[in-house]
C-alpha atoms as a PDB file:
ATOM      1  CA  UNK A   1      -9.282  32.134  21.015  1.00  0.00           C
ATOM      2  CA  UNK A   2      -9.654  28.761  19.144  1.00  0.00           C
ATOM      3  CA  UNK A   3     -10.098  25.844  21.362  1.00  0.00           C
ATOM      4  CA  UNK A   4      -8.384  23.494  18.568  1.00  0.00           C
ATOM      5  CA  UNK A   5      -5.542  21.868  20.165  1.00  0.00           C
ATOM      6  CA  UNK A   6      -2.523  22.277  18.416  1.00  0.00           C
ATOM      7  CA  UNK A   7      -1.274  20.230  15.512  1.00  0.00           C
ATOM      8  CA  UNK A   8       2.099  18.908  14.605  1.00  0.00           C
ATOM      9  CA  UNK A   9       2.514  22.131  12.385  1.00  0.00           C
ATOM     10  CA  UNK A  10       1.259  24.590  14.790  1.00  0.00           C
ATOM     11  CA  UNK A  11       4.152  22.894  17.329  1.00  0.00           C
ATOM     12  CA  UNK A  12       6.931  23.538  14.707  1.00  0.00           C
ATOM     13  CA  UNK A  13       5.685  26.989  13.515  1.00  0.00           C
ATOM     14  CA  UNK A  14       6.298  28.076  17.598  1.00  0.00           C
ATOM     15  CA  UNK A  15       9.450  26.743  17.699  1.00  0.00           C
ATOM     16  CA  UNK A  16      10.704  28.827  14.981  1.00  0.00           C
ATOM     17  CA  UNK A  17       9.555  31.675  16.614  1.00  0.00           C
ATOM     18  CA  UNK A  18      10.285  31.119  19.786  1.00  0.00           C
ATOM     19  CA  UNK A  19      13.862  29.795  18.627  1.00  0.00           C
ATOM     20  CA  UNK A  20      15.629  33.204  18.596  1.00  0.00           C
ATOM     21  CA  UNK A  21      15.156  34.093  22.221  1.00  0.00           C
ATOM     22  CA  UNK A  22      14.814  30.657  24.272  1.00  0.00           C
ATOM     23  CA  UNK A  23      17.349  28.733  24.922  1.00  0.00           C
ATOM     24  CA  UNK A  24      17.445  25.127  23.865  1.00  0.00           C
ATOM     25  CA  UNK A  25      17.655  23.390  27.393  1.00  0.00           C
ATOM     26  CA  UNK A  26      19.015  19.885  28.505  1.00  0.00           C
ATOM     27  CA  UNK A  27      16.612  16.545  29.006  1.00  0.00           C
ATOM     28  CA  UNK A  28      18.538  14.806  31.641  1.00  0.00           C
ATOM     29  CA  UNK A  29      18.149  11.117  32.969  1.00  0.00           C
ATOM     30  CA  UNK A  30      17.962  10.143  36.362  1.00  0.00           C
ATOM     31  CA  UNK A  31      18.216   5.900  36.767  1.00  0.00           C
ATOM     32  CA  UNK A  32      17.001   6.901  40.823  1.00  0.00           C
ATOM     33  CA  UNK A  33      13.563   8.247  38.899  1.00  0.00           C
ATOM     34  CA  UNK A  34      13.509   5.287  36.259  1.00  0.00           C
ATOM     35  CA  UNK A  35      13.618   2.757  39.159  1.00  0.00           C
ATOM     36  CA  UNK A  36      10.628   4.725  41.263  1.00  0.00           C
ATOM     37  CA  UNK A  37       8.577   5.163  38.194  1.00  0.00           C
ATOM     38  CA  UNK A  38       9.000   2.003  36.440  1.00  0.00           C
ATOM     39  CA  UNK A  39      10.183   3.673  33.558  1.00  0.00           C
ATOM     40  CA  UNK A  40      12.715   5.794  31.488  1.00  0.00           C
ATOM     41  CA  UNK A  41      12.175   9.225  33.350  1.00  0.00           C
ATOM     42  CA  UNK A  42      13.761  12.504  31.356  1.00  0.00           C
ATOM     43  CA  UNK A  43      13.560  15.967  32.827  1.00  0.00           C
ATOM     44  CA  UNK A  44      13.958  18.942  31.112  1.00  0.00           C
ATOM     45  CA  UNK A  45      16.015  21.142  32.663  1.00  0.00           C
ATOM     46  CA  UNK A  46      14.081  25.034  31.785  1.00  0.00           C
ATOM     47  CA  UNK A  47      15.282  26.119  34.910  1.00  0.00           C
ATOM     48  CA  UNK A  48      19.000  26.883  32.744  1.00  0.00           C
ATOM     49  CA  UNK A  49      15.997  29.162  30.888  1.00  0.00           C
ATOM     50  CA  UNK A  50      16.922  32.838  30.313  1.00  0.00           C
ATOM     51  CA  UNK A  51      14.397  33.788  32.481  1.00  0.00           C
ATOM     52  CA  UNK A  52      14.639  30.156  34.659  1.00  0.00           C
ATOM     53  CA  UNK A  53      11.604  28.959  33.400  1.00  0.00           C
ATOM     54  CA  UNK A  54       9.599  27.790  30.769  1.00  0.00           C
ATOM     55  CA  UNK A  55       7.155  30.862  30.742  1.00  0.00           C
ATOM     56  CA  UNK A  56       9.687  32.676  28.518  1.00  0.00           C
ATOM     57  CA  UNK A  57       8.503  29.922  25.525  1.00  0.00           C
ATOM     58  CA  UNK A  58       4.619  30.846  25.690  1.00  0.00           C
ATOM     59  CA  UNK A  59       5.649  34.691  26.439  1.00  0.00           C
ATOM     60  CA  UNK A  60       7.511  34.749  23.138  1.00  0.00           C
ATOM     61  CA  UNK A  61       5.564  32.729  21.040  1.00  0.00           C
ATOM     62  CA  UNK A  62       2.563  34.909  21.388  1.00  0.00           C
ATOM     63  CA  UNK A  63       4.055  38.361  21.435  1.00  0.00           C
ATOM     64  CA  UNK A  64       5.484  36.764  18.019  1.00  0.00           C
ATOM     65  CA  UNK A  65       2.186  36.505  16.802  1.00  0.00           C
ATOM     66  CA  UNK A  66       0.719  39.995  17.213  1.00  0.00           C
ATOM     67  CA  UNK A  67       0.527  42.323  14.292  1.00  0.00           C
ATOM     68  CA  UNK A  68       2.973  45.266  14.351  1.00  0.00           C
ATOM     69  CA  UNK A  69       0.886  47.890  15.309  1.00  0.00           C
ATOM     70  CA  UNK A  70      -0.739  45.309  18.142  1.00  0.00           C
ATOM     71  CA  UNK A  71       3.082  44.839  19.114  1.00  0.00           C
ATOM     72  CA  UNK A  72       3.246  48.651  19.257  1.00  0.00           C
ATOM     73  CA  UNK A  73      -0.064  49.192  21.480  1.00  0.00           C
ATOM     74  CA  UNK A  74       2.007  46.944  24.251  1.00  0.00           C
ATOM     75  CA  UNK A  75       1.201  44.181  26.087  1.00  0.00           C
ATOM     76  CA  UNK A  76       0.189  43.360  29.535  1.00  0.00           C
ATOM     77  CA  UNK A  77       0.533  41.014  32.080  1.00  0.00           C
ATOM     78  CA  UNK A  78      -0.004  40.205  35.781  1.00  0.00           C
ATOM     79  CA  UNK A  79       1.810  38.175  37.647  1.00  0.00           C
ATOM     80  CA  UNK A  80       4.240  37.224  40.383  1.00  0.00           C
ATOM     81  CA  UNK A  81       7.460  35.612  38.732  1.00  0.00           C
ATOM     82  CA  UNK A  82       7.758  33.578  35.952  1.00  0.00           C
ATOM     83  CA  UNK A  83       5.254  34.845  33.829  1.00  0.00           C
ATOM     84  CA  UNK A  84       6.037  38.475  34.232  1.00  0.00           C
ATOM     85  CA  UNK A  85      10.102  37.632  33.642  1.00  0.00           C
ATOM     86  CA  UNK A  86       9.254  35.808  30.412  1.00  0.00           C
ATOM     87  CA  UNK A  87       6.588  38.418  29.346  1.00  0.00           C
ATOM     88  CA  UNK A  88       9.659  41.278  30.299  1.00  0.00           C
ATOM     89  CA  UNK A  89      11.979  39.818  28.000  1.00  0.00           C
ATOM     90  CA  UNK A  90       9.684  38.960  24.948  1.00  0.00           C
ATOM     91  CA  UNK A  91       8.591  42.297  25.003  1.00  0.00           C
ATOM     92  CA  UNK A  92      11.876  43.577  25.148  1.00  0.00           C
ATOM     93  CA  UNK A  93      13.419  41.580  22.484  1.00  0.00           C
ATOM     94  CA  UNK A  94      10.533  42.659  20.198  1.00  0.00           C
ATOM     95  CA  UNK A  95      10.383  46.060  21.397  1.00  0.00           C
ATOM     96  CA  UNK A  96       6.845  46.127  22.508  1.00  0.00           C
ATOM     97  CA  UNK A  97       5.890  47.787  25.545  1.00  0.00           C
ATOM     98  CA  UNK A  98       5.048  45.813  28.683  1.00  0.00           C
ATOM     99  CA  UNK A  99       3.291  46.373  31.917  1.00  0.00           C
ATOM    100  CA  UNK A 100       3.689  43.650  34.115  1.00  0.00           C
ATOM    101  CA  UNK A 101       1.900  44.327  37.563  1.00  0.00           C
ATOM    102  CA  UNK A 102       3.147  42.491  40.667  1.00  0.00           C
ATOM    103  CA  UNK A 103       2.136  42.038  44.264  1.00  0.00           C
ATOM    104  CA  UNK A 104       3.665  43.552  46.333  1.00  0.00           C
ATOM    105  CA  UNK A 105       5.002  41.088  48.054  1.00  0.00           C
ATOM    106  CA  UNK A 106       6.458  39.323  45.202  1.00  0.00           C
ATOM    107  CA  UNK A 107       9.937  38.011  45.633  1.00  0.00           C
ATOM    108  CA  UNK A 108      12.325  40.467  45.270  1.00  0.00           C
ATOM    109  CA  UNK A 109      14.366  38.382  42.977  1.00  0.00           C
ATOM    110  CA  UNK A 110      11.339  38.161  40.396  1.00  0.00           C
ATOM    111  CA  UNK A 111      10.419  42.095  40.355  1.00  0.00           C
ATOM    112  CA  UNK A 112      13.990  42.298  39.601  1.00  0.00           C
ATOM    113  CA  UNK A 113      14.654  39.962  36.712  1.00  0.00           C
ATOM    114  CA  UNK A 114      11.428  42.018  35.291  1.00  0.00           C
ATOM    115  CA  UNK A 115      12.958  45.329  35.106  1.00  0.00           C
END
């Protein structure tokens, strides 16, 4: 992996692939955070994600970036929530395989949005 940090390019070049399948999600202002912080507080709001988090953004973007026949070998991830859900649905939508291993105690909730 290249330890480069990104660059304004590489930034734009994930949003366009991670475009089709995220969601574009609110920034909302809260004046009870600007007063505590001394500043102009926004939060983005990824919990209104497909998946109800951000994870579904690095998922995509990186499943978007394997050859075809990588794609086609499958992917694989371990995790208990977030990761896995976004991981699920990337796969899906590009119809690579996935194995996503879970505790198993995860919450129930999560090993279900991953089916």
């Amino acid at each position: 992996m290249d330890a480069t940090p990104p660059g304004f390019d590489d930034v734009c070049a994930a949003e366009e692939r991670v475009r089709p399948l995220a969601r574009v999600t609110p920034f909302l202002r809260f004046e009870a955070l600007d007063e505590a912080a001394g500043a102009t507080v926004f939060v983005k709001c990824e919990n209104v994600q497909r998946t109800g988090s951000f994870k579904i953004r690095g998922a995509t973007n990186r499943i978007a970036r394997l050859g075809t026949e990588e794609r086609m070998r499958g992917v694989v991830a371990f995790s208990s929530g977030n990761h896995a859900q976004g991981v699920a649905a990337a796969a899906k939508a590009f119809g690579a395989p996935a194995t996503i291993v879970m505790p198993e105690d995860s919450p129930k909730v999560k090993m279900e949005g991953v089916r």
